[in-house]
PDB file of N, CA and C in Angstrom:
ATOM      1  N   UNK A   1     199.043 122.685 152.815  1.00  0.00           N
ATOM      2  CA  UNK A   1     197.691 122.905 152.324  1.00  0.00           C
ATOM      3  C   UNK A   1     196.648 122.579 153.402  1.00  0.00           C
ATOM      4  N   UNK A   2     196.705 121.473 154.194  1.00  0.00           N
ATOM      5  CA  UNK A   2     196.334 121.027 155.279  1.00  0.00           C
ATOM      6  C   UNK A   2     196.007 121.981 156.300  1.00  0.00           C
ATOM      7  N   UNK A   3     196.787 123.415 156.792  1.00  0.00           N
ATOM      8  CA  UNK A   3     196.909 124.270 157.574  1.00  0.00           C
ATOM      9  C   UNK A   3     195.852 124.942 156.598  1.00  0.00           C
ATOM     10  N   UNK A   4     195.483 125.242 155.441  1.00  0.00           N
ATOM     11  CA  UNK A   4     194.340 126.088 154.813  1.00  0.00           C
ATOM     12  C   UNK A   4     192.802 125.701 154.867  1.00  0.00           C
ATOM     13  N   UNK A   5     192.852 124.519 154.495  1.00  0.00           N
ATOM     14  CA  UNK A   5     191.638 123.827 154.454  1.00  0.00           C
ATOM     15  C   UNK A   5     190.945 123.373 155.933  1.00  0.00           C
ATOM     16  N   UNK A   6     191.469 122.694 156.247  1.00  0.00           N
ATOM     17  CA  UNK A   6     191.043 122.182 157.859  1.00  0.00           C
ATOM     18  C   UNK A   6     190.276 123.000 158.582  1.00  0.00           C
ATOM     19  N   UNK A   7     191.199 124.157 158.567  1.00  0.00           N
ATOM     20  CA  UNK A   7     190.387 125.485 159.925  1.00  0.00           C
ATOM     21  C   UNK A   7     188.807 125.226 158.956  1.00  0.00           C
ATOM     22  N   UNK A   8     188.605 125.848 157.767  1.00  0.00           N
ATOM     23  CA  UNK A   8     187.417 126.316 156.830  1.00  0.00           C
ATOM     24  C   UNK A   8     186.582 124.846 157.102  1.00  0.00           C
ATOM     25  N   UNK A   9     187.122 123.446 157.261  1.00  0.00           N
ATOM     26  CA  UNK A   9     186.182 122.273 157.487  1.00  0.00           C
ATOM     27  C   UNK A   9     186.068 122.251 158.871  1.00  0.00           C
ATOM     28  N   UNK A  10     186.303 122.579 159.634  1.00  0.00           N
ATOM     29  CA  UNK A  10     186.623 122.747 160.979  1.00  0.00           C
ATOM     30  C   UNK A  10     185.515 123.498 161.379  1.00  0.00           C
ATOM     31  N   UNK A  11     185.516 124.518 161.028  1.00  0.00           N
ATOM     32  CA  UNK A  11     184.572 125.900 161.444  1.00  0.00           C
ATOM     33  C   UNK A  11     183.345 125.609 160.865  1.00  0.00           C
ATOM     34  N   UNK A  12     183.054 124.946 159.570  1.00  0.00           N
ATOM     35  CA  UNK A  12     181.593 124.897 158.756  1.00  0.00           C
ATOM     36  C   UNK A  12     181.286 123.445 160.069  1.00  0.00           C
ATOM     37  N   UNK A  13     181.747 123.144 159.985  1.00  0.00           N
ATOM     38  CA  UNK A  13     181.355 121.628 161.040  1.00  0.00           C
ATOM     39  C   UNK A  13     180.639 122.437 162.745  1.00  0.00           C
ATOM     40  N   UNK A  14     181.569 123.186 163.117  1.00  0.00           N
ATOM     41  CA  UNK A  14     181.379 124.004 164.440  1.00  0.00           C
ATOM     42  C   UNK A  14     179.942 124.262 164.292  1.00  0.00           C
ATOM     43  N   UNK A  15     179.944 125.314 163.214  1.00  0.00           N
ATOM     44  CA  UNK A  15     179.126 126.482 162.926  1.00  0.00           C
ATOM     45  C   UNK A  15     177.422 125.639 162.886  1.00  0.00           C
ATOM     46  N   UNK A  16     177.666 124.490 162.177  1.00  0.00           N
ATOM     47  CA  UNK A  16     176.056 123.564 161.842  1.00  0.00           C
ATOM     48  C   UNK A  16     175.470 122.971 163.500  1.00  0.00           C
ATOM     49  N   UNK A  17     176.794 122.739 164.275  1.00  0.00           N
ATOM     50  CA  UNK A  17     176.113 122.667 165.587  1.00  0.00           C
ATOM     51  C   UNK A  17     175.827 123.730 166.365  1.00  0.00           C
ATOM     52  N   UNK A  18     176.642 125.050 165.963  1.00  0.00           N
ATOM     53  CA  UNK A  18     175.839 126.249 166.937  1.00  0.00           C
ATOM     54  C   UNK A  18     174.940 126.377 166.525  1.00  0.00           C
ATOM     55  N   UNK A  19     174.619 126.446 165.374  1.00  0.00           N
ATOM     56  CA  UNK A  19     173.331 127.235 164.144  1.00  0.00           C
ATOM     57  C   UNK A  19     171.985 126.189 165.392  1.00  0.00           C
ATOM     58  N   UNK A  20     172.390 124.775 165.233  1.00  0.00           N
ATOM     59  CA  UNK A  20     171.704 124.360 166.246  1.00  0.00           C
ATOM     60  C   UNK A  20     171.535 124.618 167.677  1.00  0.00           C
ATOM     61  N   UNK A  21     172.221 124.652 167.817  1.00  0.00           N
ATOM     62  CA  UNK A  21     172.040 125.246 169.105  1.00  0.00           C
ATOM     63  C   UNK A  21     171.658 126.370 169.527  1.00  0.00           C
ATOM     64  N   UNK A  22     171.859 127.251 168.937  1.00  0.00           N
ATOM     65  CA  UNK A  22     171.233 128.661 168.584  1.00  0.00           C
ATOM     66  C   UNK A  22     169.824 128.895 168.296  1.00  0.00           C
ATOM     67  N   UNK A  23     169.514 128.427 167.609  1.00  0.00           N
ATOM     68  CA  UNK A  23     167.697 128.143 166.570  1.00  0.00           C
ATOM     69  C   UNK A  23     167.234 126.602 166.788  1.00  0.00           C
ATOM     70  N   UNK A  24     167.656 125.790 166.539  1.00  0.00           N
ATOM     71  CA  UNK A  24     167.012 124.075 166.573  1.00  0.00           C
ATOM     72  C   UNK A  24     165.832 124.307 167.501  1.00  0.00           C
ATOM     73  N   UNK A  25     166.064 124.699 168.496  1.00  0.00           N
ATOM     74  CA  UNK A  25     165.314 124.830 169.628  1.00  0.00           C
ATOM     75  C   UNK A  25     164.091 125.922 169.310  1.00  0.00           C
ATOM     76  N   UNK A  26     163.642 126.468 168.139  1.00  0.00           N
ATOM     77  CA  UNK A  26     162.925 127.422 167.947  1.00  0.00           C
ATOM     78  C   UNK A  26     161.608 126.436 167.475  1.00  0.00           C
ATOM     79  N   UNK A  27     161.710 125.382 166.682  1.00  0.00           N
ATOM     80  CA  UNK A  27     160.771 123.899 166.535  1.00  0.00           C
ATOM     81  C   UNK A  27     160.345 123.417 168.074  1.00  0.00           C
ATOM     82  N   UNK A  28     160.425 123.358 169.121  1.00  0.00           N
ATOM     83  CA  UNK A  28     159.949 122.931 169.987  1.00  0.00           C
ATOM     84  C   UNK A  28     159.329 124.019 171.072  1.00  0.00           C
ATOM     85  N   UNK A  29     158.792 124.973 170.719  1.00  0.00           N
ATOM     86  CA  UNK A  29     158.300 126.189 171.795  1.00  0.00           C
ATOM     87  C   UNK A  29     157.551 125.599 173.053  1.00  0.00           C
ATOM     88  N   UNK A  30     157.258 124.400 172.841  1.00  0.00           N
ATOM     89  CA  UNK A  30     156.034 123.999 173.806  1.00  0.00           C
ATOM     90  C   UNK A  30     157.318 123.433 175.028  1.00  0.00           C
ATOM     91  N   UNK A  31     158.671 123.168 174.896  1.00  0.00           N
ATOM     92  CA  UNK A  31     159.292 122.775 175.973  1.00  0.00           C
ATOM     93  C   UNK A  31     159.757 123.782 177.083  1.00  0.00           C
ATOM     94  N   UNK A  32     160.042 123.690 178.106  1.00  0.00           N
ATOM     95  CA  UNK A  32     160.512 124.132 178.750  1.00  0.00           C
ATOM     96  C   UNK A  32     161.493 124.975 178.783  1.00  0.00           C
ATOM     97  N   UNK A  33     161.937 126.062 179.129  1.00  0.00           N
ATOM     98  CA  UNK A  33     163.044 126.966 178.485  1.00  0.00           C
ATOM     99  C   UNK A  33     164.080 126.241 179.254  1.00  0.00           C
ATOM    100  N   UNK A  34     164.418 125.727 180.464  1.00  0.00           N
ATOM    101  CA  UNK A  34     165.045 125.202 181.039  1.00  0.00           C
ATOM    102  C   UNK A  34     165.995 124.316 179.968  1.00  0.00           C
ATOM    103  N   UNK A  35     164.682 123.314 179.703  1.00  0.00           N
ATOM    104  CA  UNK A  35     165.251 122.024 178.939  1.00  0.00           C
ATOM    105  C   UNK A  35     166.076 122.501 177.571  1.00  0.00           C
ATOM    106  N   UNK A  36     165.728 123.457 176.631  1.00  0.00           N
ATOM    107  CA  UNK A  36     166.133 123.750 175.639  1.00  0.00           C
ATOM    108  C   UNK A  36     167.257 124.623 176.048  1.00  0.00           C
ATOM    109  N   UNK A  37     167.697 125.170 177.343  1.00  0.00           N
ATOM    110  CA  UNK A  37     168.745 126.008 177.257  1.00  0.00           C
ATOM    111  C   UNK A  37     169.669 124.754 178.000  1.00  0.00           C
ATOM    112  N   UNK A  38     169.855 123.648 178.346  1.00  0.00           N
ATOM    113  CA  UNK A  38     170.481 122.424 178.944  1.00  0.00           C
ATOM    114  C   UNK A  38     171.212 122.057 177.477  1.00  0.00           C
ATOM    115  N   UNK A  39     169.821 121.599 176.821  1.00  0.00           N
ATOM    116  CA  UNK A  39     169.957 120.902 175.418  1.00  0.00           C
ATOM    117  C   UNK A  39     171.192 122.130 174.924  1.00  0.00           C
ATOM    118  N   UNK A  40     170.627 122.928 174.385  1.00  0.00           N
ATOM    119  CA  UNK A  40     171.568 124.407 173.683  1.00  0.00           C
ATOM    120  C   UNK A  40     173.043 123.789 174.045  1.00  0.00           C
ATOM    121  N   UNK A  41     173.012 124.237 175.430  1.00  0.00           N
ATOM    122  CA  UNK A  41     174.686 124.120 175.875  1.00  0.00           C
ATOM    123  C   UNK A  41     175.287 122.872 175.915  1.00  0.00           C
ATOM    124  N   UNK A  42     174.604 121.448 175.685  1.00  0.00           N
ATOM    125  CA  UNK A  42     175.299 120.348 175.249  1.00  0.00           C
ATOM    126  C   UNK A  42     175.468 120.251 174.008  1.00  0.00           C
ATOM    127  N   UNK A  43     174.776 120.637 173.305  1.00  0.00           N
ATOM    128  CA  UNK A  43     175.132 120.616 171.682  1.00  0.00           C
ATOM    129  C   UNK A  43     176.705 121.694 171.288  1.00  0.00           C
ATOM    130  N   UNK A  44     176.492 122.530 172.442  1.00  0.00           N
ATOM    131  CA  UNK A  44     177.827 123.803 171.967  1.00  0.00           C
ATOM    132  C   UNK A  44     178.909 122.984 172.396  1.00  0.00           C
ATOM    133  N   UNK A  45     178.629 122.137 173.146  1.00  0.00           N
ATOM    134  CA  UNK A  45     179.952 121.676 173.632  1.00  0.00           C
ATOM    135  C   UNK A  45     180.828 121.245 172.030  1.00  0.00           C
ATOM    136  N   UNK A  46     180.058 120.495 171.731  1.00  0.00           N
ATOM    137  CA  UNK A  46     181.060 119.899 170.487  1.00  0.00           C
ATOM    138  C   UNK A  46     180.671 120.747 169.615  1.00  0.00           C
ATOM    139  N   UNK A  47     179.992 122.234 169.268  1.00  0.00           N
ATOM    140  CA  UNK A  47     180.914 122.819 168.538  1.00  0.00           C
ATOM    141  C   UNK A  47     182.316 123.214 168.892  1.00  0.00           C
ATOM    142  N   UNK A  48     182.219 123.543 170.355  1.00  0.00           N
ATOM    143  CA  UNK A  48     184.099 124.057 170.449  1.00  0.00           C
ATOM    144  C   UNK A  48     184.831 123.532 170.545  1.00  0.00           C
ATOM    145  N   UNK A  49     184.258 121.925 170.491  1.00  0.00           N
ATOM    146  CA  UNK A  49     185.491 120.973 170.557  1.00  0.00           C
ATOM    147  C   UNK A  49     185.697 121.099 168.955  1.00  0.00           C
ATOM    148  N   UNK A  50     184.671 121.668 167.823  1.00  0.00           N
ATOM    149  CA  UNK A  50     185.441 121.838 166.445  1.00  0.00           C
ATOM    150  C   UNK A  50     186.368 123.079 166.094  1.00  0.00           C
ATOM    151  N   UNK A  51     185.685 123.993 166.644  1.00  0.00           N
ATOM    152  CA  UNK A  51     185.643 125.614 166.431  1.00  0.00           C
ATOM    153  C   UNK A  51     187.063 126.006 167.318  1.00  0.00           C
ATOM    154  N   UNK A  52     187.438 125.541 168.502  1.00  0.00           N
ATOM    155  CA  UNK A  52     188.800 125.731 169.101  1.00  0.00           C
ATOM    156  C   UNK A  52     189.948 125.031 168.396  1.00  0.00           C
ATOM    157  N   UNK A  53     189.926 123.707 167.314  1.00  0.00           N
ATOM    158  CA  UNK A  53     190.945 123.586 166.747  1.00  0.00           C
ATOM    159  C   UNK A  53     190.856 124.635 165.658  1.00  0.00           C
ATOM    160  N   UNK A  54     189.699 124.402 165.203  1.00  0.00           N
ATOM    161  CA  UNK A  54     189.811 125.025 163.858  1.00  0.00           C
ATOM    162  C   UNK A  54     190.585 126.443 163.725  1.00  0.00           C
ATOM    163  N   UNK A  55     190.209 127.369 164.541  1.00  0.00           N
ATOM    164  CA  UNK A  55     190.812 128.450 165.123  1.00  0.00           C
ATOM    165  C   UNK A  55     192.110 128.569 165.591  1.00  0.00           C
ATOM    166  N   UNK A  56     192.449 127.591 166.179  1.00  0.00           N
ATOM    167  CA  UNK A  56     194.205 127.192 166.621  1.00  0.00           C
ATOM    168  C   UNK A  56     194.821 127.113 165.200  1.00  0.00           C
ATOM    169  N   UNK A  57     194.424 125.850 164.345  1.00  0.00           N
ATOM    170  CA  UNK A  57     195.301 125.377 163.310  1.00  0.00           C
ATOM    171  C   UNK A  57     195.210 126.950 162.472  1.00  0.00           C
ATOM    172  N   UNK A  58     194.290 126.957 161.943  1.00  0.00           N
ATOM    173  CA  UNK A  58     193.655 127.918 160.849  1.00  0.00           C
ATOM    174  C   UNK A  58     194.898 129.708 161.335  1.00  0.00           C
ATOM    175  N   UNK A  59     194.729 129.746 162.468  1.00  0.00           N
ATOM    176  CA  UNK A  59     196.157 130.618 163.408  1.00  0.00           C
ATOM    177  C   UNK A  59     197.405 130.966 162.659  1.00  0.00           C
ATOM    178  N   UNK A  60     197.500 129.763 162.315  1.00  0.00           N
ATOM    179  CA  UNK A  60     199.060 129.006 161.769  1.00  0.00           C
ATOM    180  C   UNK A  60     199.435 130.264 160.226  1.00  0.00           C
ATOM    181  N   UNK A  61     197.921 130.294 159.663  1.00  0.00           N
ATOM    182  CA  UNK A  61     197.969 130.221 158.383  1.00  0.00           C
ATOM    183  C   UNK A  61     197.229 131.771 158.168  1.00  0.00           C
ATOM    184  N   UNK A  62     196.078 132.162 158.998  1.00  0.00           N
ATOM    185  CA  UNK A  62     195.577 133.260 158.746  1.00  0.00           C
ATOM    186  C   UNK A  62     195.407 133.786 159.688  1.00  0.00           C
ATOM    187  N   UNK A  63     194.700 135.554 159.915  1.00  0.00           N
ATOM    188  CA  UNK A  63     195.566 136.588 160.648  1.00  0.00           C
ATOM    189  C   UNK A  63     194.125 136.528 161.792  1.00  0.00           C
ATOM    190  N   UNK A  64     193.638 136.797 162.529  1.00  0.00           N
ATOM    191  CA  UNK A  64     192.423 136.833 163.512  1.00  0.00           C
ATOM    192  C   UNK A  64     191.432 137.572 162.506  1.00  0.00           C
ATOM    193  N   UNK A  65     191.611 139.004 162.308  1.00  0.00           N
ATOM    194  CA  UNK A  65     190.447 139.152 161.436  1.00  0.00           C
ATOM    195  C   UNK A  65     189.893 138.100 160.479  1.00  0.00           C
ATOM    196  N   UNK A  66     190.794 138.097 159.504  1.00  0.00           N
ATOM    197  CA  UNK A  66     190.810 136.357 158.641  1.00  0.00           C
ATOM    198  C   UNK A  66     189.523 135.464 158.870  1.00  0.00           C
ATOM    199  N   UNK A  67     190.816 135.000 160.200  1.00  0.00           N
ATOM    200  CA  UNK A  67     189.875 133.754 160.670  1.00  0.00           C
ATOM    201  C   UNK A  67     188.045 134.031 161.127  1.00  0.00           C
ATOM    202  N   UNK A  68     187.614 135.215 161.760  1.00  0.00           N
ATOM    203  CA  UNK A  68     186.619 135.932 162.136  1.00  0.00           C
ATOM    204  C   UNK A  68     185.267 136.297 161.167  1.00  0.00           C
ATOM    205  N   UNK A  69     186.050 136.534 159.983  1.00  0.00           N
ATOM    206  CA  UNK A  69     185.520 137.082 158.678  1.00  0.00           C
ATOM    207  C   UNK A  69     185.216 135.659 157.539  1.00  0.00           C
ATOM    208  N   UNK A  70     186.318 134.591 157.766  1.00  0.00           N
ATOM    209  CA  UNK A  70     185.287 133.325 157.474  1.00  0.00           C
ATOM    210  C   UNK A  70     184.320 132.601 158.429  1.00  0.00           C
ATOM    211  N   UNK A  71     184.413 133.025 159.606  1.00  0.00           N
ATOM    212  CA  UNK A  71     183.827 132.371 160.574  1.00  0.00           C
ATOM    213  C   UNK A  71     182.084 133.101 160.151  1.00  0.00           C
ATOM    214  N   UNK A  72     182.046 134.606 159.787  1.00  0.00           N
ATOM    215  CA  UNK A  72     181.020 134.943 159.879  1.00  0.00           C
ATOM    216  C   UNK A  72     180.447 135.083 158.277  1.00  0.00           C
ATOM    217  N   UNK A  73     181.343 134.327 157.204  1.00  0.00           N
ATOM    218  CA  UNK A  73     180.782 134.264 156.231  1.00  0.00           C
ATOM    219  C   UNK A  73     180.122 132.414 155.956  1.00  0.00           C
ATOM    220  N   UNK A  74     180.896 131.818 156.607  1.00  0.00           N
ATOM    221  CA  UNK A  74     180.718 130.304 156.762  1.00  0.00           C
ATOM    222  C   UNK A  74     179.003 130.118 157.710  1.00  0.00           C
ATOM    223  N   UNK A  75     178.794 130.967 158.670  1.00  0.00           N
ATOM    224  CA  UNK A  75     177.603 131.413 159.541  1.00  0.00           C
ATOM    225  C   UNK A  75     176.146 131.142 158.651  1.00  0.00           C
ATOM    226  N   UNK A  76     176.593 132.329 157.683  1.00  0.00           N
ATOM    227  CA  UNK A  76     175.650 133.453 157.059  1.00  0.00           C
ATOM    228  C   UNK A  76     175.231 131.623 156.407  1.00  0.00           C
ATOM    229  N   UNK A  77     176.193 131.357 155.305  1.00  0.00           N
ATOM    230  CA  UNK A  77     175.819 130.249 154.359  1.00  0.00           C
ATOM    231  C   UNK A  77     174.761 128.786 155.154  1.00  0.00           C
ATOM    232  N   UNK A  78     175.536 128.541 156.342  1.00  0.00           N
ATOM    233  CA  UNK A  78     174.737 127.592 156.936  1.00  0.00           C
ATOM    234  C   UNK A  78     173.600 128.224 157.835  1.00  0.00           C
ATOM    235  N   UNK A  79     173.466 129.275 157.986  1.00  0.00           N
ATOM    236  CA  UNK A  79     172.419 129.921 158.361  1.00  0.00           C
ATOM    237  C   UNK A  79     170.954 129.630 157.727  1.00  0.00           C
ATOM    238  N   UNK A  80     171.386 130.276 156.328  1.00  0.00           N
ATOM    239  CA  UNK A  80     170.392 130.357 155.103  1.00  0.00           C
ATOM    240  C   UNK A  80     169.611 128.757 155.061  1.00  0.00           C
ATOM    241  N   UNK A  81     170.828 127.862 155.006  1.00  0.00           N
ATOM    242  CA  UNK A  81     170.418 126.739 154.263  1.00  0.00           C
ATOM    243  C   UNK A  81     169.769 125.951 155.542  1.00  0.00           C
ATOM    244  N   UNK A  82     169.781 126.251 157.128  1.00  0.00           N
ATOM    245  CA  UNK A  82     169.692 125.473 158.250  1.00  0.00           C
ATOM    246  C   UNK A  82     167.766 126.451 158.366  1.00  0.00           C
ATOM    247  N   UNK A  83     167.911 127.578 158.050  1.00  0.00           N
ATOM    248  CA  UNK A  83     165.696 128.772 158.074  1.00  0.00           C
ATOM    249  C   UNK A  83     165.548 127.851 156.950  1.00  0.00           C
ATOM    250  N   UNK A  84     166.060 127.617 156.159  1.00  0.00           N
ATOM    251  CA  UNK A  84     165.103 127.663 155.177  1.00  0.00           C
ATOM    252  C   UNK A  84     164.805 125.745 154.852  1.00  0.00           C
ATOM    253  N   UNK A  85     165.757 125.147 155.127  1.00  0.00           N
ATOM    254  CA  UNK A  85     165.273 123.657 155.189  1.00  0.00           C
ATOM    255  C   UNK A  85     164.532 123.300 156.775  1.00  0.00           C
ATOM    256  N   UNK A  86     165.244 123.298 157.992  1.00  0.00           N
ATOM    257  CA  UNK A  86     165.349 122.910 158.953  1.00  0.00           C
ATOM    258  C   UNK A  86     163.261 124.014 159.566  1.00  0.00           C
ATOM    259  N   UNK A  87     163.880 125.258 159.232  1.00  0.00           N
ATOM    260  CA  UNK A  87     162.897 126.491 160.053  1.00  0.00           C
ATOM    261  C   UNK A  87     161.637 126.445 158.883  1.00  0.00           C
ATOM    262  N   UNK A  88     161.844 126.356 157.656  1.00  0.00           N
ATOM    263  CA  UNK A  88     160.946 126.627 157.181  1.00  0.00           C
ATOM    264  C   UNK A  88     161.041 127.928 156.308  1.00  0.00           C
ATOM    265  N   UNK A  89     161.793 128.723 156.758  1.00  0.00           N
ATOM    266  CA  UNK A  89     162.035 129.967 156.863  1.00  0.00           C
ATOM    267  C   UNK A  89     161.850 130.692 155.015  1.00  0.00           C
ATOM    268  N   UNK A  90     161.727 131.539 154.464  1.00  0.00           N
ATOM    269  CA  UNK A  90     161.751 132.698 153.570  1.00  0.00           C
ATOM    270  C   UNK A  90     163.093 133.350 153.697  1.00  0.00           C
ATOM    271  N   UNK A  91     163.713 133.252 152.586  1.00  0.00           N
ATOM    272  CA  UNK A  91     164.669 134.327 152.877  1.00  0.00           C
ATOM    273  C   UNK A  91     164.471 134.980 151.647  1.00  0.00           C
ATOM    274  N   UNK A  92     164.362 136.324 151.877  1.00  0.00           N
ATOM    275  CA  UNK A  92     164.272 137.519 150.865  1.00  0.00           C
ATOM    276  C   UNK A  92     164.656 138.480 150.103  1.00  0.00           C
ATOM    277  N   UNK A  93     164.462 138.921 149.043  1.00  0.00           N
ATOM    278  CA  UNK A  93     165.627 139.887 148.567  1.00  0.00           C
ATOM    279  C   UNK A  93     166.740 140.342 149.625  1.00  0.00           C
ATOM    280  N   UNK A  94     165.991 141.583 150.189  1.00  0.00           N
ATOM    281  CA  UNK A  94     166.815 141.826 150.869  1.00  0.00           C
ATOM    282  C   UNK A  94     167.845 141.415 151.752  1.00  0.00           C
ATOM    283  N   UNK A  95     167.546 140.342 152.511  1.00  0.00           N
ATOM    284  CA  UNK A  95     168.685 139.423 152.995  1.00  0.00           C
ATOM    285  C   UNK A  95     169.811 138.784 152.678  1.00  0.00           C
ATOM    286  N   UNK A  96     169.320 138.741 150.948  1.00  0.00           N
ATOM    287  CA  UNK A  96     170.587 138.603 150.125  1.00  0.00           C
ATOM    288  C   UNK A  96     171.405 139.543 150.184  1.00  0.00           C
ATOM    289  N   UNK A  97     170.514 140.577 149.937  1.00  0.00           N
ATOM    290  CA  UNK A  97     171.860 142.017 149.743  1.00  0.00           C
ATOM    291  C   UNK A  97     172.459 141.959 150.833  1.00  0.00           C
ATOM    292  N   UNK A  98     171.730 141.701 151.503  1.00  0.00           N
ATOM    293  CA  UNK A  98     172.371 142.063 153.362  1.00  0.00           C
ATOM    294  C   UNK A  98     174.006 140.873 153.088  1.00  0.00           C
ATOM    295  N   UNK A  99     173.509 140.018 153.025  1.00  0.00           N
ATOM    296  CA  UNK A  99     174.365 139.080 152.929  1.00  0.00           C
ATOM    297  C   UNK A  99     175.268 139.329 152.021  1.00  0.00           C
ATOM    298  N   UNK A 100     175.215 139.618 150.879  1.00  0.00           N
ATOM    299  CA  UNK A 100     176.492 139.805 149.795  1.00  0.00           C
ATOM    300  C   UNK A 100     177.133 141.133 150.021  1.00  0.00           C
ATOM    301  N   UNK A 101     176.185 141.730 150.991  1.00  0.00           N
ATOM    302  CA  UNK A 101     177.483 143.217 151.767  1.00  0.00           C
ATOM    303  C   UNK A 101     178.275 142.831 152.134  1.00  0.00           C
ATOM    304  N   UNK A 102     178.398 141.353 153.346  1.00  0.00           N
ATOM    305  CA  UNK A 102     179.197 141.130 153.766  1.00  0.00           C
ATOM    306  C   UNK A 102     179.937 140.079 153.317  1.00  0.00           C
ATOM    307  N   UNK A 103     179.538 139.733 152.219  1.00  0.00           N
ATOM    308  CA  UNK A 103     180.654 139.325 151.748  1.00  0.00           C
ATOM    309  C   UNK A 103     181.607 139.785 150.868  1.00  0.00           C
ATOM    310  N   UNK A 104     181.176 141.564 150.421  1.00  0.00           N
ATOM    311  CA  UNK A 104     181.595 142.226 150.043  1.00  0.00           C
ATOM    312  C   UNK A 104     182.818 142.510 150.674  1.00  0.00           C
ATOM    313  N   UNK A 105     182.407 142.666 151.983  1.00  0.00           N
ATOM    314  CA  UNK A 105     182.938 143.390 153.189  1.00  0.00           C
ATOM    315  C   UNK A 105     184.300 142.081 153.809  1.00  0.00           C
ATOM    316  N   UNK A 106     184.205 140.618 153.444  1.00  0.00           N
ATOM    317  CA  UNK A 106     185.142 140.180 153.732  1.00  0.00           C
ATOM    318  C   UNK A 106     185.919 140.202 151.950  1.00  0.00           C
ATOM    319  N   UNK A 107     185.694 140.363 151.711  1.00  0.00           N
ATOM    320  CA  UNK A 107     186.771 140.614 150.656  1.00  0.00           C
ATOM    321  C   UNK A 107     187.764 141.454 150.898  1.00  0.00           C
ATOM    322  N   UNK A 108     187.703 142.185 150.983  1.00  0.00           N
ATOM    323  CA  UNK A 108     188.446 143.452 151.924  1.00  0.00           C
ATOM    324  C   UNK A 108     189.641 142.983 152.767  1.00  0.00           C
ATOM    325  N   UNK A 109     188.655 142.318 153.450  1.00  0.00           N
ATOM    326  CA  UNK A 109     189.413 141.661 154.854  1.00  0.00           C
ATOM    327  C   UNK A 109     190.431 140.694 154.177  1.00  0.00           C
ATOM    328  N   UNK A 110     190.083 140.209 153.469  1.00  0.00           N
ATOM    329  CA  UNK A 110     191.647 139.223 152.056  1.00  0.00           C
ATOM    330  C   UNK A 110     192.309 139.631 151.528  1.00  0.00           C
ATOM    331  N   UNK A 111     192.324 140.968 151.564  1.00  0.00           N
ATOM    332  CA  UNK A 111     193.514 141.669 150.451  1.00  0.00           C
ATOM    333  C   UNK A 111     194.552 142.059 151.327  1.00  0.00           C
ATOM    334  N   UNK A 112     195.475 141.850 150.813  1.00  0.00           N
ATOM    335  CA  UNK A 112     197.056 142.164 151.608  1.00  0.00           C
ATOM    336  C   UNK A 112     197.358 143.266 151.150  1.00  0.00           C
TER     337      UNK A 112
END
C-alpha cells in the first residue's frame, strides 16, 4: 500500500515547493530578478529531492503516463489553493471547467 500512497504524498509535498518557486516570487516585484531567480532555484532544489523519489517509488506501482497525469492533477489542486490564499488570486467559472476537463481527461488515463 506504501508503494501507492507515498509517490501521491511525495509529489503534493514537491509540487507546494515548485508552485513556490514558480509564483511566490510574483509578491515581491520590487526585487531584483536576479535575486528571485537564485531564490526560485533553491527552493526547487528540495522539490526534487521530493518529486525524484516520489516518481522512482510511485514507478514501482504506476505506468509514466499515470504518474504524469497525477502529477498534473495534484498541480492544478495546489495551484488553486496557493492564487487564491497565498496570490490573492480569483479563480473563475471558467477555470473550473478548464480544470475538471482535465480531470476528466485523467480519468481516462486510469482505466485499464
Amino acid at each position: 500500500m506504501t508503494n501507492y500512497i507515498l509517490p501521491i504524498v511525495l509529489l503534493l509535498g514537491s509540487n507546494v515547493f515548485m508552485t513556490f518557486a514558480w509564483y511566490g516570487h510574483l509578491k515581491f516585484t520590487d526585487r531584483p530578478l536576479w535575486i528571485v531567480i537564485f531564490a526560485s532555484w533553491g527552493i526547487a532544489l528540495f522539490e526534487y529531492c521530493l518529486q525524484v523519489p516520489g516518481n522512482r517509488i510511485g514507478y514501482r506501482v504506476y505506468s509514466p503516463a499515470q504518474l504524469k497525469t497525477m502529477q498534473e492533477i495534484i498541480t492544478l489542486v495546489v495551484f488553486v489553493a496557493f492564487s487564491t490564499t497565498y496570490l490573492g488570486a480569483t479563480i473563475k467559472w471558467n477555470h473550473m471547467v478548464g480544470f475538471a476537463l482535465i480531470v476528466a481527461a485523467a480519468f481516462f488515463i486510469f482505466l485499464d
